[in-house]
C-alpha atoms as a PDB file:
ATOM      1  CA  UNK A   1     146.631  71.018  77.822  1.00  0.00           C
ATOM      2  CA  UNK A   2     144.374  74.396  76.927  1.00  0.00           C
ATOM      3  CA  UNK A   3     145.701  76.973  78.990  1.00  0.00           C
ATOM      4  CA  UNK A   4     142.628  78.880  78.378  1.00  0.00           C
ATOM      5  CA  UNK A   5     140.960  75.854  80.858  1.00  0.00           C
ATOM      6  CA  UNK A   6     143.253  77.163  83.524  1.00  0.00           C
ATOM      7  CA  UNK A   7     142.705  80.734  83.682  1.00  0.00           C
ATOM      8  CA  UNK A   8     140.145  81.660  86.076  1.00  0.00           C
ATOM      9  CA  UNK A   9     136.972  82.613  85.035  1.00  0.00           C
ATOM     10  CA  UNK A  10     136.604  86.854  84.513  1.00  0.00           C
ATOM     11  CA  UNK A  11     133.791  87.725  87.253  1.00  0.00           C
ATOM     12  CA  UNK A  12     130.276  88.703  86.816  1.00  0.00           C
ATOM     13  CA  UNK A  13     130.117  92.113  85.639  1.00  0.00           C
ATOM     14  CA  UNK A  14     127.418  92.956  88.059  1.00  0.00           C
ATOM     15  CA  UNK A  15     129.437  91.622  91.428  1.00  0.00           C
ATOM     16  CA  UNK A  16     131.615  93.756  92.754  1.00  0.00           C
ATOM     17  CA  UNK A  17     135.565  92.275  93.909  1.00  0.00           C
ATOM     18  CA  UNK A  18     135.143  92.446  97.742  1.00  0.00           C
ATOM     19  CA  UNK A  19     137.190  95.249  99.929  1.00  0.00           C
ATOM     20  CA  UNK A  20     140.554  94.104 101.800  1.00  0.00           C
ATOM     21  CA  UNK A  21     138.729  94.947 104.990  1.00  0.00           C
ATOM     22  CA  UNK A  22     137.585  92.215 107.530  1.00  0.00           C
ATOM     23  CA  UNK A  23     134.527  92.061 108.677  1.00  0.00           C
ATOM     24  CA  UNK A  24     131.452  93.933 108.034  1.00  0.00           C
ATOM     25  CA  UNK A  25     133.250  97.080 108.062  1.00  0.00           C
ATOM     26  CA  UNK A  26     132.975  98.195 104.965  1.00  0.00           C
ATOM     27  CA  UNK A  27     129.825  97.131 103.669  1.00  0.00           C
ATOM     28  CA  UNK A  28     129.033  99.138 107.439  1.00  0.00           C
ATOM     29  CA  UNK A  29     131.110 102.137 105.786  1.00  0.00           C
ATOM     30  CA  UNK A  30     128.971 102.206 102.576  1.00  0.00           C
ATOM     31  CA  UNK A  31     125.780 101.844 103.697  1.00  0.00           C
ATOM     32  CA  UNK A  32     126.326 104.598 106.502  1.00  0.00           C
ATOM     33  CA  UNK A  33     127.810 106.786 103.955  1.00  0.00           C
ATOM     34  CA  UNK A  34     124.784 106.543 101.085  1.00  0.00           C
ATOM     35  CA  UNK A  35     121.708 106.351 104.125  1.00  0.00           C
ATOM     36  CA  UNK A  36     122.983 109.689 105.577  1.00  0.00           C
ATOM     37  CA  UNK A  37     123.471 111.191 101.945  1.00  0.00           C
ATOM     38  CA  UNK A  38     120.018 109.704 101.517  1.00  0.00           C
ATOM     39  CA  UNK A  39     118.305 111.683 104.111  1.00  0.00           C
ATOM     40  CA  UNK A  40     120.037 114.702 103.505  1.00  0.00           C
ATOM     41  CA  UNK A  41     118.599 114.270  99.716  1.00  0.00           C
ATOM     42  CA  UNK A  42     115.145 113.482 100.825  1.00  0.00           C
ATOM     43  CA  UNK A  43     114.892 115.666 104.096  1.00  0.00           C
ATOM     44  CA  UNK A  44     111.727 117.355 104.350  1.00  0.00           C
ATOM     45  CA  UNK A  45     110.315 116.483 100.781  1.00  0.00           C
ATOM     46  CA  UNK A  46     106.907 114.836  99.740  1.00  0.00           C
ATOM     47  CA  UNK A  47     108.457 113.371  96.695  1.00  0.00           C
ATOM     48  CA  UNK A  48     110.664 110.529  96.598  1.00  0.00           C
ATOM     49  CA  UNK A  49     114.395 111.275  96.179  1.00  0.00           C
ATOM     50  CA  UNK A  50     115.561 107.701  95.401  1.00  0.00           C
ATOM     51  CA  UNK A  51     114.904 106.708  92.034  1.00  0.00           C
ATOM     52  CA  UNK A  52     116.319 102.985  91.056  1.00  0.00           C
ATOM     53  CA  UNK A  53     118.421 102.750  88.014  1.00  0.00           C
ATOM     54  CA  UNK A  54     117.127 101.838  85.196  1.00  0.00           C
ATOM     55  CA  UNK A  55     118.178 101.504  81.347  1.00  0.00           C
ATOM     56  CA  UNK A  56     115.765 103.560  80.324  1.00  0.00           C
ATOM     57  CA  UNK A  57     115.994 105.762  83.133  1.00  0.00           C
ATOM     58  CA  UNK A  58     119.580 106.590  84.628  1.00  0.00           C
ATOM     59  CA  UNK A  59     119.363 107.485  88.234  1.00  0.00           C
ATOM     60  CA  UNK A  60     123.277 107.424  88.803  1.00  0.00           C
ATOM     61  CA  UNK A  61     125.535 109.668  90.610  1.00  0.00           C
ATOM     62  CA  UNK A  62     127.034 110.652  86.338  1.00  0.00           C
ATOM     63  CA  UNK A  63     123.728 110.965  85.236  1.00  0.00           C
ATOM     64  CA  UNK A  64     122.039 113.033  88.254  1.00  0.00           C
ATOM     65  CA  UNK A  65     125.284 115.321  88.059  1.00  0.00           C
ATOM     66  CA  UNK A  66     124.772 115.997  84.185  1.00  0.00           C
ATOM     67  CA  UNK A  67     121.090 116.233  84.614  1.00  0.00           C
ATOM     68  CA  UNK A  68     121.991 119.586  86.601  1.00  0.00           C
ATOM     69  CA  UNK A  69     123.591 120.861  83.614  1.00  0.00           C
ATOM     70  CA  UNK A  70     121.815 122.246  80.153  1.00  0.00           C
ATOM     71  CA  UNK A  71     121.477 119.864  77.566  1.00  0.00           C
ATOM     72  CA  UNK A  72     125.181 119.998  75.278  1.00  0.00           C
ATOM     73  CA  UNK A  73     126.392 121.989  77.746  1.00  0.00           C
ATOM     74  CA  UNK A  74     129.407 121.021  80.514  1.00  0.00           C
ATOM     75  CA  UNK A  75     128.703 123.502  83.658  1.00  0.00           C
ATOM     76  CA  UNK A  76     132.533 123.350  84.938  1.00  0.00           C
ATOM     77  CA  UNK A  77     131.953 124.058  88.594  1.00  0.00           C
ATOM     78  CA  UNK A  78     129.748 121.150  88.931  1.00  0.00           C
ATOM     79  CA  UNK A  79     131.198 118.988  86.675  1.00  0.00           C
ATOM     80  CA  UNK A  80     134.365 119.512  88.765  1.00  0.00           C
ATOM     81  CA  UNK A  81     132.536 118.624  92.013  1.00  0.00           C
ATOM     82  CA  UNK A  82     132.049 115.200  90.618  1.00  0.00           C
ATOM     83  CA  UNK A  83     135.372 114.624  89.213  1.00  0.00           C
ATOM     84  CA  UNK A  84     136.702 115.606  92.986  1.00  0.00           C
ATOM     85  CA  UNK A  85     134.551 113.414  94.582  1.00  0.00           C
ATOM     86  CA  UNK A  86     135.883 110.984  91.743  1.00  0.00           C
ATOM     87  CA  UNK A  87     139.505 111.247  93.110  1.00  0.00           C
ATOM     88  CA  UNK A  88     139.147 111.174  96.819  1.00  0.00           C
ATOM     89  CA  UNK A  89     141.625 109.525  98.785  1.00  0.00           C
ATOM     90  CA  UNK A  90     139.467 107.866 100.504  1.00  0.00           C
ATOM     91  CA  UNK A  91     135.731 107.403 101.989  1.00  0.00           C
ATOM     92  CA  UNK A  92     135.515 110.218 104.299  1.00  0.00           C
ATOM     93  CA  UNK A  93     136.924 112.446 101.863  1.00  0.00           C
ATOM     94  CA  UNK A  94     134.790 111.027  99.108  1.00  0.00           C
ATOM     95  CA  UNK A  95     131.378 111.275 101.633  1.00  0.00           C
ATOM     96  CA  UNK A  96     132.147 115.068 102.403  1.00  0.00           C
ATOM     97  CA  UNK A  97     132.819 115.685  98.402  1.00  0.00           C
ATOM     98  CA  UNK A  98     129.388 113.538  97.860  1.00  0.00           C
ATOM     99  CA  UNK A  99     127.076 115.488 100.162  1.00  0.00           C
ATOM    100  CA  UNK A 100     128.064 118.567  98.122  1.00  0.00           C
ATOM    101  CA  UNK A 101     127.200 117.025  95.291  1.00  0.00           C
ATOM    102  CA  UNK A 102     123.799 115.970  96.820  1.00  0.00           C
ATOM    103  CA  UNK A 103     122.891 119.657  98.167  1.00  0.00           C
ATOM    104  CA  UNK A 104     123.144 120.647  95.075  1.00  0.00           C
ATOM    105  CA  UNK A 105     121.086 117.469  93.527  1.00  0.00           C
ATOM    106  CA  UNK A 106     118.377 118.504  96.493  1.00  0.00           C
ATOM    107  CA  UNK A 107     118.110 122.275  95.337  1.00  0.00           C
ATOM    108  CA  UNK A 108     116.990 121.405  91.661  1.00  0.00           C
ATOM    109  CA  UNK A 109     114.885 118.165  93.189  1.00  0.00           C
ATOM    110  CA  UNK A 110     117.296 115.506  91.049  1.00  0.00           C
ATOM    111  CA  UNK A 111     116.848 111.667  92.252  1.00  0.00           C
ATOM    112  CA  UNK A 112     119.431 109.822  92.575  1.00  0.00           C
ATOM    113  CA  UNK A 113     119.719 105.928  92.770  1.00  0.00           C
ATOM    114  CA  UNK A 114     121.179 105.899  96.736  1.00  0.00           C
ATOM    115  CA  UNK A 115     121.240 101.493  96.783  1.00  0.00           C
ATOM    116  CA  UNK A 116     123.189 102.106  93.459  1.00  0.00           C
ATOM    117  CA  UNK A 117     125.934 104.199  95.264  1.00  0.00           C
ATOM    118  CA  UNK A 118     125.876 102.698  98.164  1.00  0.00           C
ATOM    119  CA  UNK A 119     127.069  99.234  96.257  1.00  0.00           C
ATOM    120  CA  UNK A 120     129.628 101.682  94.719  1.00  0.00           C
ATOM    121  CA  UNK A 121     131.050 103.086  97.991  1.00  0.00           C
ATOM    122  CA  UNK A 122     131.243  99.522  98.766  1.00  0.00           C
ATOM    123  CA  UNK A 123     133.178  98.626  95.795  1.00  0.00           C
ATOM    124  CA  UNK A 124     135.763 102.223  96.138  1.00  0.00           C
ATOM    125  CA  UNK A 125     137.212 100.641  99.214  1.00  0.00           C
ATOM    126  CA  UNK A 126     138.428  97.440  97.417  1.00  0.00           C
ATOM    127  CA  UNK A 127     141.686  97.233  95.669  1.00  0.00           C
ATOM    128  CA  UNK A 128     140.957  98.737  92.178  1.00  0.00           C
ATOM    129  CA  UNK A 129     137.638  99.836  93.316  1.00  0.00           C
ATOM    130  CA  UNK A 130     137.861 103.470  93.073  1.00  0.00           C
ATOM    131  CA  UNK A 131     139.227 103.510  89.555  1.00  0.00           C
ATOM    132  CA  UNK A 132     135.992 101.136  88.986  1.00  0.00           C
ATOM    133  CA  UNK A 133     133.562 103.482  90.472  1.00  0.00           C
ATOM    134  CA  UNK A 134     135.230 106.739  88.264  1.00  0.00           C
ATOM    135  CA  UNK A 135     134.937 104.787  84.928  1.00  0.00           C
ATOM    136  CA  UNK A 136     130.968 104.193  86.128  1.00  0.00           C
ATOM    137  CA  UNK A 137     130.481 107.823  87.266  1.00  0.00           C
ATOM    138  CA  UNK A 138     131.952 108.897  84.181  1.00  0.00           C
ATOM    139  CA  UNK A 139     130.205 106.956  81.734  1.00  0.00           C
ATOM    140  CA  UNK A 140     126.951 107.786  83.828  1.00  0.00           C
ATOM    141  CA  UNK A 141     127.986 110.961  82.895  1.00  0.00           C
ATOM    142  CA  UNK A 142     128.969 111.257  79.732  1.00  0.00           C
ATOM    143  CA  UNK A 143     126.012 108.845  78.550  1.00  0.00           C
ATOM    144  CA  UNK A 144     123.498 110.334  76.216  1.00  0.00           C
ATOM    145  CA  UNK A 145     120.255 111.502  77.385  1.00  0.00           C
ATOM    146  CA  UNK A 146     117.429 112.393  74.557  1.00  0.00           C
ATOM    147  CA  UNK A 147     114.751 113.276  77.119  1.00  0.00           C
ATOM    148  CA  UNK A 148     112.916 116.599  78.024  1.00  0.00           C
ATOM    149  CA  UNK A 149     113.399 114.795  81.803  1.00  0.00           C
ATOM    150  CA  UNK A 150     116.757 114.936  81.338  1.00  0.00           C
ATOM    151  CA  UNK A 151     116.854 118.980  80.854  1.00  0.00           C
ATOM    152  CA  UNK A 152     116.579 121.084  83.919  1.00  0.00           C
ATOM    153  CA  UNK A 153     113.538 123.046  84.909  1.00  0.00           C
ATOM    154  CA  UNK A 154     113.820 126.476  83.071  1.00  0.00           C
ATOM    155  CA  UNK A 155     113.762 129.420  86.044  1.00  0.00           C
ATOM    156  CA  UNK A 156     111.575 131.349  83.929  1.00  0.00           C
ATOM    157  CA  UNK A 157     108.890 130.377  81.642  1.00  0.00           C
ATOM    158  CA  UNK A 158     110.392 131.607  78.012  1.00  0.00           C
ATOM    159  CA  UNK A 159     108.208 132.902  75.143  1.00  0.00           C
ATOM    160  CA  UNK A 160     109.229 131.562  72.271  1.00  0.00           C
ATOM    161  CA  UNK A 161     106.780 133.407  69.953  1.00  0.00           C
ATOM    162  CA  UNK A 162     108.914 136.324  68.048  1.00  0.00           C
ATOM    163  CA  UNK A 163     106.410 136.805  65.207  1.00  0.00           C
ATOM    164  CA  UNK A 164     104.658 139.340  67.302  1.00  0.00           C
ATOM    165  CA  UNK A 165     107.790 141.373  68.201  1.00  0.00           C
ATOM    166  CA  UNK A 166     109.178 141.913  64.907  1.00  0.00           C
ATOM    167  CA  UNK A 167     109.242 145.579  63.880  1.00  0.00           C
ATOM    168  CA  UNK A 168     109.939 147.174  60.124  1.00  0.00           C
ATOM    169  CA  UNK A 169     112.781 149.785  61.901  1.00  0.00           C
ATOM    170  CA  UNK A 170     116.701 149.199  62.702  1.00  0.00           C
ATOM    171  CA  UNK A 171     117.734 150.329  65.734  1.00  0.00           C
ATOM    172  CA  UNK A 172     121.196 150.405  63.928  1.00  0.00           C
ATOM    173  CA  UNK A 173     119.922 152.639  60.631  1.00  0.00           C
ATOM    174  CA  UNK A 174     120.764 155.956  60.841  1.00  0.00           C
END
């Protein structure tokens, strides 16, 4: 016999291995967790702070995180806000670590794809799942993005014209 025949099939890459938890519980936990990071994100603002992932557009925790950061650049702080959130020990933790992350997400007016992580926070409470979710937040991360969207909004409009500044004299000649 094929012992290949035997082996049980590898699961869809898109479902998610359930939680050890009974019930409801922790589907409960998830979605309570990413609606209440949701309206913190979206609290008082005319435009929409759920964006749905797409491949063309990344709306990811990863990708909203890097999105706060200048283009080649790795801000540390932040970056290390996700990577805590990353290693919490478990959802409570990982919530308070999240809505940290999402203050910050709300101050530069980043979306962020809140039915995405809420089928994530559902995932982190299964056995395996949290290693699952940190491989996903980190290649969300880490993925390259080629758009001007991508950058964050300059403070300060920057003139980029220096032919009119240039002057014959060295402040350094003596």
């Amino acid at each position: 016999m094929d012992a290949d025949r035997h082996r049980p099939a590898a699961p869809h890459p898109r479902r998610r291995p359930a939680p050890e938890r009974a019930g409801t519980g922790a589907a409960e936990d998830a979605l309570h967790v990413a609606l209440t990071l949701y309206a913190l994100h979206q609290q008082s603002r005319r435009t929409g702070m759920y964006q749905p992932d797409r491949p063309d557009s990344r709306q990811g925790l990863g990708a909203a995180v890097r999105r706060m950061m200048k283009p080649g650049e790795i801000d540390t702080p932040v970056h290390k806000r996700l990577v805590r959130a990353g290693t919490a020990a478990d959802l409570a933790i990982c919530a308070q670590r999240l809505r940290d992350i999402v203050v910050l997400l709300r101050q530069r007016d980043i979306a962020l794809d809140h039915a995405l992580l809420a089928g994530q926070l559902y995932t982190w409470q299964g056995p395996g799942g949290a290693d699952t979710v940190r491989r996903e937040w980190g290649r969300s991360f880490h993925a390259w993005h080629n758009s001007i969207n991508d950058a964050p909004p300059d403070p300060a409009p920057v003139d980029r014209d220096t032919t009119a500044r240039t002057t014959d004299t060295d402040k350094d000649a003596s």
